[in-house]
C-alpha atoms as a PDB file:
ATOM      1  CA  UNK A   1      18.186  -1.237 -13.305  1.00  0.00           C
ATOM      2  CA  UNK A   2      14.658  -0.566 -13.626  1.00  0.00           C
ATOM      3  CA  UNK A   3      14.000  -4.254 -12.270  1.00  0.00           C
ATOM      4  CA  UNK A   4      16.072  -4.006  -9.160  1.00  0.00           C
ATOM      5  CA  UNK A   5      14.165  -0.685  -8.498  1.00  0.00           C
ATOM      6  CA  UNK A   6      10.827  -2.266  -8.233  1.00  0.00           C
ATOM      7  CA  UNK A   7      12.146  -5.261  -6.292  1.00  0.00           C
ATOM      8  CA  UNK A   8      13.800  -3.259  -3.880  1.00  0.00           C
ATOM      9  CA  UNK A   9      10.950  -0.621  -3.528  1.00  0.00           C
ATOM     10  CA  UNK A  10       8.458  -4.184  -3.185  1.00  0.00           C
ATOM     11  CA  UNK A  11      10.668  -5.227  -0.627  1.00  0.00           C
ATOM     12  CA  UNK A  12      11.191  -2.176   1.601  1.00  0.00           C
ATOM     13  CA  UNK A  13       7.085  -1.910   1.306  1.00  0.00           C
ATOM     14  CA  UNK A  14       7.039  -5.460   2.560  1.00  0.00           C
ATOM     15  CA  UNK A  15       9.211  -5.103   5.375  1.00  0.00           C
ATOM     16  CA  UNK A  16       6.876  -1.992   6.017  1.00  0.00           C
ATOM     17  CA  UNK A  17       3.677  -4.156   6.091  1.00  0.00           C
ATOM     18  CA  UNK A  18       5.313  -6.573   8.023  1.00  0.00           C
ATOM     19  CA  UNK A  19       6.157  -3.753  10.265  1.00  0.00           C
ATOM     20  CA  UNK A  20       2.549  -1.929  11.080  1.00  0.00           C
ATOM     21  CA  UNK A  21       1.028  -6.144  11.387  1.00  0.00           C
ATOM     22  CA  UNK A  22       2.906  -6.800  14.038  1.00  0.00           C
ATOM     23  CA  UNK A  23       2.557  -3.281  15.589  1.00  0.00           C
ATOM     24  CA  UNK A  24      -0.961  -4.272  15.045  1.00  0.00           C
ATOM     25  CA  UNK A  25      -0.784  -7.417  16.607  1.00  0.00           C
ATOM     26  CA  UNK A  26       0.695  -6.200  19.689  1.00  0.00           C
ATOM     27  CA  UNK A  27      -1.782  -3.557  20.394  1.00  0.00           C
ATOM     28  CA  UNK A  28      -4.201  -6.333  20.229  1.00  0.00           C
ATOM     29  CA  UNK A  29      -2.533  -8.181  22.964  1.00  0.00           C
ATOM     30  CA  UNK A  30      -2.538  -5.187  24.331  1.00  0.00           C
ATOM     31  CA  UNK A  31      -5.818  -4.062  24.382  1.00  0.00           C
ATOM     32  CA  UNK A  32      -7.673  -7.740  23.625  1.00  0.00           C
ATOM     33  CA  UNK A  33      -9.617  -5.840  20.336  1.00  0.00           C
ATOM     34  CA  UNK A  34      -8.932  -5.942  17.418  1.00  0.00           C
ATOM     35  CA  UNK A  35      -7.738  -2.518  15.836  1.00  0.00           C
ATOM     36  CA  UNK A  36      -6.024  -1.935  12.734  1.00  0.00           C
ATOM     37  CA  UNK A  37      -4.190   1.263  11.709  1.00  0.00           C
ATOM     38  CA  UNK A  38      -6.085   2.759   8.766  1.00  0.00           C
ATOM     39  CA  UNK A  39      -4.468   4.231   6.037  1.00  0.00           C
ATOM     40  CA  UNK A  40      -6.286   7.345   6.620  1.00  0.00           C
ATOM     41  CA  UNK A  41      -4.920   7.688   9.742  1.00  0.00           C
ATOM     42  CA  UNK A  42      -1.042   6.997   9.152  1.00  0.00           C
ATOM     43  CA  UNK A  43      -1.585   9.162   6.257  1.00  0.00           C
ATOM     44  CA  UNK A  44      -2.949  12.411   8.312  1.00  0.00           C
ATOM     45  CA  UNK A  45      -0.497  11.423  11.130  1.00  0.00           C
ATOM     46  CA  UNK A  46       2.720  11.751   8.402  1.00  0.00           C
ATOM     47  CA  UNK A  47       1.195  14.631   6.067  1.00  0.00           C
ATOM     48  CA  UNK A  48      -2.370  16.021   6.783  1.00  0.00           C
ATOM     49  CA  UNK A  49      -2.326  18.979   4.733  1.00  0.00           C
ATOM     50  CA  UNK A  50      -1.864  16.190   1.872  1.00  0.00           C
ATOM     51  CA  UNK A  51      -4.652  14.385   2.976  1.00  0.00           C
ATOM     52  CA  UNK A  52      -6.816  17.535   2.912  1.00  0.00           C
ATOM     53  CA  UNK A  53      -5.849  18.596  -0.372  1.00  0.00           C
ATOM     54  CA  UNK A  54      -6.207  14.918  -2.114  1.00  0.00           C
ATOM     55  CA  UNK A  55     -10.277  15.097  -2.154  1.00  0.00           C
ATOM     56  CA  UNK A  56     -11.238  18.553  -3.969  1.00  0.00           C
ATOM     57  CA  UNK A  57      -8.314  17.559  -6.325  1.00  0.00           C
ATOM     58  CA  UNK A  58      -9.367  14.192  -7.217  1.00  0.00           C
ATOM     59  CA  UNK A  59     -13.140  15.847  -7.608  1.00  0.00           C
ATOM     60  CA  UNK A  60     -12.498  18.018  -9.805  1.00  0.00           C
ATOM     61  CA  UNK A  61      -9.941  16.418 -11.572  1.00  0.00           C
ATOM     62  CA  UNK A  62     -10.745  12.846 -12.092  1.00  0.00           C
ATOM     63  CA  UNK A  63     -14.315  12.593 -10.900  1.00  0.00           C
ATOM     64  CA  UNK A  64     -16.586  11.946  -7.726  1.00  0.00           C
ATOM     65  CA  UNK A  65     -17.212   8.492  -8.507  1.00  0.00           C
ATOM     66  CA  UNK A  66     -13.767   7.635  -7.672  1.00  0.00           C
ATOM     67  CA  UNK A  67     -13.565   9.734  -4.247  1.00  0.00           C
ATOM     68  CA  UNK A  68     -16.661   8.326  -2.468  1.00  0.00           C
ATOM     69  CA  UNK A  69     -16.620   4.862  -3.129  1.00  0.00           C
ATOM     70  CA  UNK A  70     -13.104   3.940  -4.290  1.00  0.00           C
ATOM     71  CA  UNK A  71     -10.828   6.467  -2.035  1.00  0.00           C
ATOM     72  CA  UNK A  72     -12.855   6.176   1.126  1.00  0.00           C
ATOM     73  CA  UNK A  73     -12.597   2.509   1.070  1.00  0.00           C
ATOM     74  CA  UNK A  74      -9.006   2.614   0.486  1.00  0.00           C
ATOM     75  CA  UNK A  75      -8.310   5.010   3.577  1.00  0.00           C
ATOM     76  CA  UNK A  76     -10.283   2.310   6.086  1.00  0.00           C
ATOM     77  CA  UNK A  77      -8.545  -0.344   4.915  1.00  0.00           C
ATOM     78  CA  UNK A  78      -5.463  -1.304   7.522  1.00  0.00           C
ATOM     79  CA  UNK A  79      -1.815  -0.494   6.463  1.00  0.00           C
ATOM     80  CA  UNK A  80      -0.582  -3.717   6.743  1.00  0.00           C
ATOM     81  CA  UNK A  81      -3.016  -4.949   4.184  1.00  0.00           C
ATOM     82  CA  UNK A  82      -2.532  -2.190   1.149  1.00  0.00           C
ATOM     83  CA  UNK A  83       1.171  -2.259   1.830  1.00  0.00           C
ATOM     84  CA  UNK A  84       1.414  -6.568   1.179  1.00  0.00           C
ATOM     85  CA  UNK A  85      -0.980  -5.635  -1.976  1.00  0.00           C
ATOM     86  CA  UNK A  86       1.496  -3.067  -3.363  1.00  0.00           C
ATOM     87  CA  UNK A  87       4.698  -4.366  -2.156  1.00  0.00           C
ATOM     88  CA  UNK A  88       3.702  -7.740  -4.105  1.00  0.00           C
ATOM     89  CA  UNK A  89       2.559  -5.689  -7.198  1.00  0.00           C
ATOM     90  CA  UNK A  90       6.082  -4.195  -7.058  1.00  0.00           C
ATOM     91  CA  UNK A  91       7.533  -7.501  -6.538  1.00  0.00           C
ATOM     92  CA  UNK A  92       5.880  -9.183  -9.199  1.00  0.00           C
ATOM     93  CA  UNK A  93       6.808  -6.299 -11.803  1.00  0.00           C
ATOM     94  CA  UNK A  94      10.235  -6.229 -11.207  1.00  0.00           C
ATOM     95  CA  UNK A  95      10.671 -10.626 -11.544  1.00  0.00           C
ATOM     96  CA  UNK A  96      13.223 -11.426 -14.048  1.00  0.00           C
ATOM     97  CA  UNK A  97      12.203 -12.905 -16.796  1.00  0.00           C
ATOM     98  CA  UNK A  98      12.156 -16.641 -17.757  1.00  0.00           C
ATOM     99  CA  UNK A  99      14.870 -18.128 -19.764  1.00  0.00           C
ATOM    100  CA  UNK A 100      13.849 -19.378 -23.412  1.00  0.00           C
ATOM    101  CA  UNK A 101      14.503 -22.895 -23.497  1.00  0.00           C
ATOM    102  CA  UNK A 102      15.462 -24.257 -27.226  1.00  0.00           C
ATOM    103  CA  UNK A 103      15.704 -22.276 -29.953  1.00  0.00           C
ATOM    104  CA  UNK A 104      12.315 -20.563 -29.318  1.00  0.00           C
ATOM    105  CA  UNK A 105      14.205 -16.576 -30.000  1.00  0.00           C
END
């Protein structure tokens, strides 16, 4: 059950990477530039409170060492991008297994 959870939840993320390319993609015909959606910016566009909230926690919690570099990189990165990464993670967790071949049990 587990399994089909993450390879459901890896494919939904997929579809929703494949989604926000070609959304990118057509505001570059568009607009002839090249201009991705940032994750910082769907993210304060959907829940900006959230967003707010996420960097004294994280500070003071965890560490600054993982804001600065780590977070801030993450938030400029385009949606499309982080959503194929973790969508495949998901996929890749939730693979059935390999059947044993022989008597190897």
């Amino acid at each position: 059950m587990i399994r089909f959870l993450l390879r459901f939840l890896g494919l939904i993320t997929l579809a929703a990477a494949f989604v926000f390319f070609i959304y990118d993609g057509a505001r570059y015909i568009a607009n002839q530039r090249f201009e991705f959606t940032k994750v910082g910016d769907v993210w304060s566009a959907v829940h900006q409170s959230s967003l707010a909230q996420l960097q004294p926690a994280i500070e003071q919690h965890v560490g600054v060492w993982l804001w600065d570099p780590v977070m801030l990189s993450l938030l400029t990165r385009p949606v499309w991008l982080v959503l194929l990464i973790v969508g495949a993670i998901l996929i890749v967790l939730g693979r059935r297994k390999k059947p044993l071949i022989g008597y190897a049990r």
